[in-house]
Protein backbone atom coordinates (compact mmCIF):
# COMPACT_ATOMS: atom_id res chain seq x y z
CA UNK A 1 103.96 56.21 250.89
CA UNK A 2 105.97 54.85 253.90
CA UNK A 3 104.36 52.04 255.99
CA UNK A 4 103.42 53.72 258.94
CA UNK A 5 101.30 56.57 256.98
CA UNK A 6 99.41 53.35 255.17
CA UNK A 7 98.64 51.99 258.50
CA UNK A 8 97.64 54.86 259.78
CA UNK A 9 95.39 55.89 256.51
CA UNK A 10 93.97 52.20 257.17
CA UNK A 11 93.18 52.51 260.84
CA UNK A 12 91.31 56.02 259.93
CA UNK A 13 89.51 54.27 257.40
CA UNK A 14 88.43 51.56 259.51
CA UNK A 15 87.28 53.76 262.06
CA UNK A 16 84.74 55.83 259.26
CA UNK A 17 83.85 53.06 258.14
CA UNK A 18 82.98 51.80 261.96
CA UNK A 19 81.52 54.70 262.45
CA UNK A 20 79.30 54.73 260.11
CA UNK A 21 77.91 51.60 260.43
CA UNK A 22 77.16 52.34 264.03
CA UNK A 23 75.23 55.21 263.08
CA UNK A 24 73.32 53.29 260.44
CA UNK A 25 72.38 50.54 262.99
CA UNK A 26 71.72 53.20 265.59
CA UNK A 27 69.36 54.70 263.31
CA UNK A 28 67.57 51.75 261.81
CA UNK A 29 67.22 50.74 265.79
CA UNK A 30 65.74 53.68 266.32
CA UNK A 31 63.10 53.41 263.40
CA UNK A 32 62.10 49.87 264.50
CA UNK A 33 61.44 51.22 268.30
CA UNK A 34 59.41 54.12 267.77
CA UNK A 35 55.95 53.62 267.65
CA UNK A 36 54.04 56.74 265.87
CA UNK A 37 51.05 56.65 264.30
CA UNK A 38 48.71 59.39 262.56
CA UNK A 39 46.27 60.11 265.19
CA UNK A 40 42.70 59.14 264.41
CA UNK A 41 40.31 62.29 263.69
CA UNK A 42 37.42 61.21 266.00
CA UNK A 43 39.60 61.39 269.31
CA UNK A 44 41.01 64.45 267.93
CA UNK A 45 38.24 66.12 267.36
CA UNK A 46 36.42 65.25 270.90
CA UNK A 47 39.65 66.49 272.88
CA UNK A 48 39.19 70.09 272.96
CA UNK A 49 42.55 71.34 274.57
CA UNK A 50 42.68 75.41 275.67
CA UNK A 51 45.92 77.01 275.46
CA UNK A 52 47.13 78.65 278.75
CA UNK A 53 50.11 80.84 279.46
CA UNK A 54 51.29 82.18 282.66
CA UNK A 55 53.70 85.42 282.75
CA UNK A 56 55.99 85.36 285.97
CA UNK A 57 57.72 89.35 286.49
CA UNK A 58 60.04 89.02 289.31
CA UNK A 59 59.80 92.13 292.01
CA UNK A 60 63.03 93.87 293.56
CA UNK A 61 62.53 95.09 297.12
CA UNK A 62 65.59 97.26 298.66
CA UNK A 63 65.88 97.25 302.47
CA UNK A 64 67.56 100.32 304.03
CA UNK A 65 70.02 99.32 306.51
CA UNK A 66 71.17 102.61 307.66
CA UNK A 67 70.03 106.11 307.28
CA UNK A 68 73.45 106.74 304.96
CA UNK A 69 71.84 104.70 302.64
CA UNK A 70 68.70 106.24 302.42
CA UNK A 71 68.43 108.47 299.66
CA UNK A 72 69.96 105.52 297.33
CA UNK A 73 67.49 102.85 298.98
CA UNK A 74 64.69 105.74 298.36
CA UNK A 75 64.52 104.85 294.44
CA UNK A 76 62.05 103.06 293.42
CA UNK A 77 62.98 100.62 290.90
CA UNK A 78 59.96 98.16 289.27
CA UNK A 79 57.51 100.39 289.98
């Protein structure tokens, strides 16, 4: 093994293992910060929460500009 390919082996090394430890830390940081609990049942039970959904179709409207266009402009098309 020349010297530059060790080097180079060692630097890629160093950066996995870098790496790595970042994403540990990052990790463990992210553990201590986060603050979740089970919920209790009582305040679960008195918050009654209704689902709701709202369906948006949008609507095409074709203006006829001249009377060439007409019979092209004349289909109807969400309807």
């Amino acid at each position: 093994m020349t010297r530059m390919s060790s080097a180079f082996l060692l630097r890629r090394a160093y950066e996995h293992v870098t790496a790595s430890l970042a994403a540990i830390v990052l990790t463990a940081l992210a553990v201590v910060t986060v603050n979740a609990h089970a919920s209790n049942r009582s305040v679960t039970q008195t918050r009654k929460l209704t689902p709701s959904v709202t369906i948006q179709v949008p609507t095409v409207e074709i203006e006829v500009l001249d009377d060439r266009a007409a019979p092209v402009a004349a289909d109807r098309v969400n309807g």
